[in-house]
C-alpha atoms as a PDB file:
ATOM      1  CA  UNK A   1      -4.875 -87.650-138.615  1.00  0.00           C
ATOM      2  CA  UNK A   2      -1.383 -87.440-138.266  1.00  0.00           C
ATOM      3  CA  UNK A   3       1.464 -90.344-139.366  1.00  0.00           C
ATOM      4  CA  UNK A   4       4.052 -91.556-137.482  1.00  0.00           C
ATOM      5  CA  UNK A   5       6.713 -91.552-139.990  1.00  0.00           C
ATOM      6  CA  UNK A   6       9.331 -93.535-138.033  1.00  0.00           C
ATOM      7  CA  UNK A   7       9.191 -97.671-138.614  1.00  0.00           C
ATOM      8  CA  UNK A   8       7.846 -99.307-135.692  1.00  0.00           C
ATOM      9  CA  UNK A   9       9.816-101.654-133.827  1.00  0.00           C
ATOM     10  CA  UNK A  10       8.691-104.003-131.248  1.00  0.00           C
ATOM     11  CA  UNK A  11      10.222-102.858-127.446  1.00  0.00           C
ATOM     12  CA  UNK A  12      13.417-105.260-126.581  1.00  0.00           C
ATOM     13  CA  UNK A  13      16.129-104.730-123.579  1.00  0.00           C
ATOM     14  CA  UNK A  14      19.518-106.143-124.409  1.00  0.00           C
ATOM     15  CA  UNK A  15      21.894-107.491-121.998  1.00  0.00           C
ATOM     16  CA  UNK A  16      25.321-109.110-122.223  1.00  0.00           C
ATOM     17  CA  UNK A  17      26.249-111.812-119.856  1.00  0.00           C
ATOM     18  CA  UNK A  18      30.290-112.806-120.677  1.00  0.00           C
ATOM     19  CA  UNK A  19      30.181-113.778-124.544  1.00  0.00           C
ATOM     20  CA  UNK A  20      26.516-114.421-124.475  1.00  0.00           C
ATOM     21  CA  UNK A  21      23.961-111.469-125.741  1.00  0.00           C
ATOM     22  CA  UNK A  22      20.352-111.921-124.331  1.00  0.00           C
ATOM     23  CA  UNK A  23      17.342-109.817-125.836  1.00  0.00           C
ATOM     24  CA  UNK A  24      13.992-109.956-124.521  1.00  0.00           C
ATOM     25  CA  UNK A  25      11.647-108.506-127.005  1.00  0.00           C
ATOM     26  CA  UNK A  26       7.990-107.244-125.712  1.00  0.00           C
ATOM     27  CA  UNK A  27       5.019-106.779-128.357  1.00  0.00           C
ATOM     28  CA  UNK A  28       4.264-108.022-131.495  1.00  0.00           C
ATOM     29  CA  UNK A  29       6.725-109.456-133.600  1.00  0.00           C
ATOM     30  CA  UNK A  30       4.875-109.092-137.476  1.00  0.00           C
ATOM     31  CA  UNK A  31       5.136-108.016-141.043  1.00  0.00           C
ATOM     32  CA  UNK A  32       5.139-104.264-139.532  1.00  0.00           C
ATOM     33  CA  UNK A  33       7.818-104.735-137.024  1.00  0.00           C
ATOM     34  CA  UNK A  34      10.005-107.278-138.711  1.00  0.00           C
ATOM     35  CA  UNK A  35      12.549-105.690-140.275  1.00  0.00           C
ATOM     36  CA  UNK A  36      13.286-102.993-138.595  1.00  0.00           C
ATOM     37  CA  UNK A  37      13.826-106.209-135.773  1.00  0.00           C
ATOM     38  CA  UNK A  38      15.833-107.781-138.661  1.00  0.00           C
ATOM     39  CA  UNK A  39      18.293-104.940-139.174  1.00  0.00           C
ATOM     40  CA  UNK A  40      18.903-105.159-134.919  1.00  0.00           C
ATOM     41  CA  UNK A  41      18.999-109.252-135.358  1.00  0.00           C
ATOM     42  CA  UNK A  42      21.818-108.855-138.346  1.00  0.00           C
ATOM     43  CA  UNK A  43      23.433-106.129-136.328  1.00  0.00           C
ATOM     44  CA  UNK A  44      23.621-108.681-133.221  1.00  0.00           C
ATOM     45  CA  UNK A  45      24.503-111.726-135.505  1.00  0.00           C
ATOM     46  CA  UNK A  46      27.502-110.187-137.697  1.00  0.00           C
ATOM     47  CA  UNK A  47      30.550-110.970-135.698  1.00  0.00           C
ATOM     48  CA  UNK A  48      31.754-114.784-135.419  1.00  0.00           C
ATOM     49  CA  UNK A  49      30.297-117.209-133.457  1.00  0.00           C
ATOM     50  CA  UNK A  50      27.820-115.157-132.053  1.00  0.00           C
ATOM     51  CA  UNK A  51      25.564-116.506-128.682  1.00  0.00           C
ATOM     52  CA  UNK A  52      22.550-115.098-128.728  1.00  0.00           C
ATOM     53  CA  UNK A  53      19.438-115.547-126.539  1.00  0.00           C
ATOM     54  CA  UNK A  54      16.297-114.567-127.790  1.00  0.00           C
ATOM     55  CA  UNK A  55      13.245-113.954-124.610  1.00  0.00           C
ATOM     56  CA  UNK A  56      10.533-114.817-126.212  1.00  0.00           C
ATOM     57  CA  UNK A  57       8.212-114.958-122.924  1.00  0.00           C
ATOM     58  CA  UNK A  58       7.209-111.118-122.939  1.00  0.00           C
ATOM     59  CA  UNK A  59       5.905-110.809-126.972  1.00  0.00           C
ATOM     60  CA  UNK A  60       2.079-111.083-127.838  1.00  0.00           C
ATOM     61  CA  UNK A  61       2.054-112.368-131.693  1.00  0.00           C
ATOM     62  CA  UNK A  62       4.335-113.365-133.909  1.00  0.00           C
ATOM     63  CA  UNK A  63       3.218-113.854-137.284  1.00  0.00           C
ATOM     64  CA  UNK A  64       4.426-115.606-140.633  1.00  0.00           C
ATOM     65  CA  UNK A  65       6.964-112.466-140.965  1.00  0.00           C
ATOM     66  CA  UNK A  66       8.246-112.714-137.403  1.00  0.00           C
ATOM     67  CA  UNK A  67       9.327-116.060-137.708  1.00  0.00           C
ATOM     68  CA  UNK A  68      11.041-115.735-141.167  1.00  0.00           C
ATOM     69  CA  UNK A  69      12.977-113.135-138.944  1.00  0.00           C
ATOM     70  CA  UNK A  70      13.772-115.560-136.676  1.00  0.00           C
ATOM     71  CA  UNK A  71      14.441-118.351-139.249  1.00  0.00           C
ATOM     72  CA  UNK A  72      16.937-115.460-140.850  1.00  0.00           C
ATOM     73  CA  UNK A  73      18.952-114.841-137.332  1.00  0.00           C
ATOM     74  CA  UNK A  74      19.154-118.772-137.088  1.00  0.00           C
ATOM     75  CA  UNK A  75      21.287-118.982-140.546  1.00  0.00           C
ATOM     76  CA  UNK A  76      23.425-115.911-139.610  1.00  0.00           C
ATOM     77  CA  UNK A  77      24.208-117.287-136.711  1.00  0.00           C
ATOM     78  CA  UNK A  78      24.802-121.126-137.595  1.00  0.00           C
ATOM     79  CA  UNK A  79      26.861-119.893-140.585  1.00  0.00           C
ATOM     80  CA  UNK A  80      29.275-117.888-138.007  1.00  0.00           C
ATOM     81  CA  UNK A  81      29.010-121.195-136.437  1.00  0.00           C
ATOM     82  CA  UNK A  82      27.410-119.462-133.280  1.00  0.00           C
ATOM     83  CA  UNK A  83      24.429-120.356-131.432  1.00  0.00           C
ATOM     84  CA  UNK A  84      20.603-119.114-131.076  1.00  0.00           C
ATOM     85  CA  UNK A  85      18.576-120.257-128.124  1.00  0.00           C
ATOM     86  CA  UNK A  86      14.697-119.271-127.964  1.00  0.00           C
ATOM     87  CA  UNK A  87      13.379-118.720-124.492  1.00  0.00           C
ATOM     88  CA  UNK A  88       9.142-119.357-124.579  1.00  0.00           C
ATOM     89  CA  UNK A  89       6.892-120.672-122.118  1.00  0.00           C
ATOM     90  CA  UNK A  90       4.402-120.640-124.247  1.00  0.00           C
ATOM     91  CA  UNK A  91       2.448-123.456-125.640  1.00  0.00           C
ATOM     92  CA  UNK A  92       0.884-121.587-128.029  1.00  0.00           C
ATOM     93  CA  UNK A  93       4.415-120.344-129.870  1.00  0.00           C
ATOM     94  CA  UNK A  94       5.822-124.020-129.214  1.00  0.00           C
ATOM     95  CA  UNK A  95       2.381-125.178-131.475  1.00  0.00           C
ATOM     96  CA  UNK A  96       2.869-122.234-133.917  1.00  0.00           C
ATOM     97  CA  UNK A  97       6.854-124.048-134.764  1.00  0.00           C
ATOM     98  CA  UNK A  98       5.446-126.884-134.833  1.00  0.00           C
ATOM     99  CA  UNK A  99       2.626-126.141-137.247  1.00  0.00           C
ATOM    100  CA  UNK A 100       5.331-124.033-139.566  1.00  0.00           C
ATOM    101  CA  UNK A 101       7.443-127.339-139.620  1.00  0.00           C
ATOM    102  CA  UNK A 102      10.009-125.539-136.957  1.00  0.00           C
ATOM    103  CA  UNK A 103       9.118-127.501-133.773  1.00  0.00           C
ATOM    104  CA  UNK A 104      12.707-129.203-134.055  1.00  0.00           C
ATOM    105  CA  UNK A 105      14.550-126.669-135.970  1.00  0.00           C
ATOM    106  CA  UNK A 106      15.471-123.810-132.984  1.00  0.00           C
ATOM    107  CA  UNK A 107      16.807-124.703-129.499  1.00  0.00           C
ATOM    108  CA  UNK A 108      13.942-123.739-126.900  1.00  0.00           C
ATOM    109  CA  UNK A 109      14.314-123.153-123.357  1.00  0.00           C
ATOM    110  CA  UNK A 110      11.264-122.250-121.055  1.00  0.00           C
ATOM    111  CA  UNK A 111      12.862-119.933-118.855  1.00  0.00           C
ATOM    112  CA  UNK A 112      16.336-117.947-119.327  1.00  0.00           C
ATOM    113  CA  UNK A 113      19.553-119.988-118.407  1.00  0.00           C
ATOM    114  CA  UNK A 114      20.542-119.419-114.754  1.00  0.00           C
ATOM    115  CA  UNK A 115      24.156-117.540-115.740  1.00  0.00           C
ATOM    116  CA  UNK A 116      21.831-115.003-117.614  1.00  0.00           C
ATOM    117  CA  UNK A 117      18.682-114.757-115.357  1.00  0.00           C
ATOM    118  CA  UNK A 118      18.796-111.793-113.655  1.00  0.00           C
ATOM    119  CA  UNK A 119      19.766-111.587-110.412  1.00  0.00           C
ATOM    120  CA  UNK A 120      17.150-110.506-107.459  1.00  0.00           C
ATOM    121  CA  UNK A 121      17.933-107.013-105.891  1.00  0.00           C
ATOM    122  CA  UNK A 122      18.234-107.409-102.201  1.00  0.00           C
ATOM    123  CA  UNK A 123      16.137-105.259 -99.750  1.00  0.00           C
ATOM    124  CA  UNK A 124      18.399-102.435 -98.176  1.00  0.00           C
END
């Protein structure tokens, strides 16, 4: 049996739409994947007043580990006096907040803001 010997990190695409930075993670977000996810997060929240969007629709699980990361991007970002927007349609996530006492602490949105949506390729 071999080992992988890299860390695993859970699949994202990142996008910037005029100061705003949008990154849709895919996968699990858990103690295995969270900080190399934390080292991209800090990397994405160290200038000032960052804006960053965080697709949430496209990951599996998130775990006690994955939301610290979150909870961890959230204080960057509010001490650089930036802002963090979560995008989930997912009633299980929104009950998961909830249950870790976070249901009011992140700014949700169910589907990505219409300036950042991406656009529909037309049919040549």
């Amino acid at each position: 049996m071999s080992e992988n010997p890299t860390e695993p990190v859970p699949s994202f695409a990142v996008i910037t739409v005029g100061g705003t930075t949008v990154m849709t993670l895919r996968g699990e977000i858990d103690l295995e994947t969270s900080i190399p996810l934390m080292s991209r997060l800090d990397a994405r929240t160290a200038g000032p007043c960052p804006d960053l969007v965080l697709d949430l629709r496209p990951v599996s699980f998130i775990d006690c580990a994955g939301l610290s990361v979150l909870c961890r991007a959230l204080n960057r970002v509010r001490a650089r006096h930036g802002r963090l927007r979560l995008v989930t349609d997912s009633g299980r996530f929104r009950r998961i907040l909830r249950a870790a006492g976070l249901g009011e602490v992140f700014e949700l949105e169910a589907q990505l803001p219409e300036p950042l949506a991406p656009k529909p390729v037309a049919a040549v």
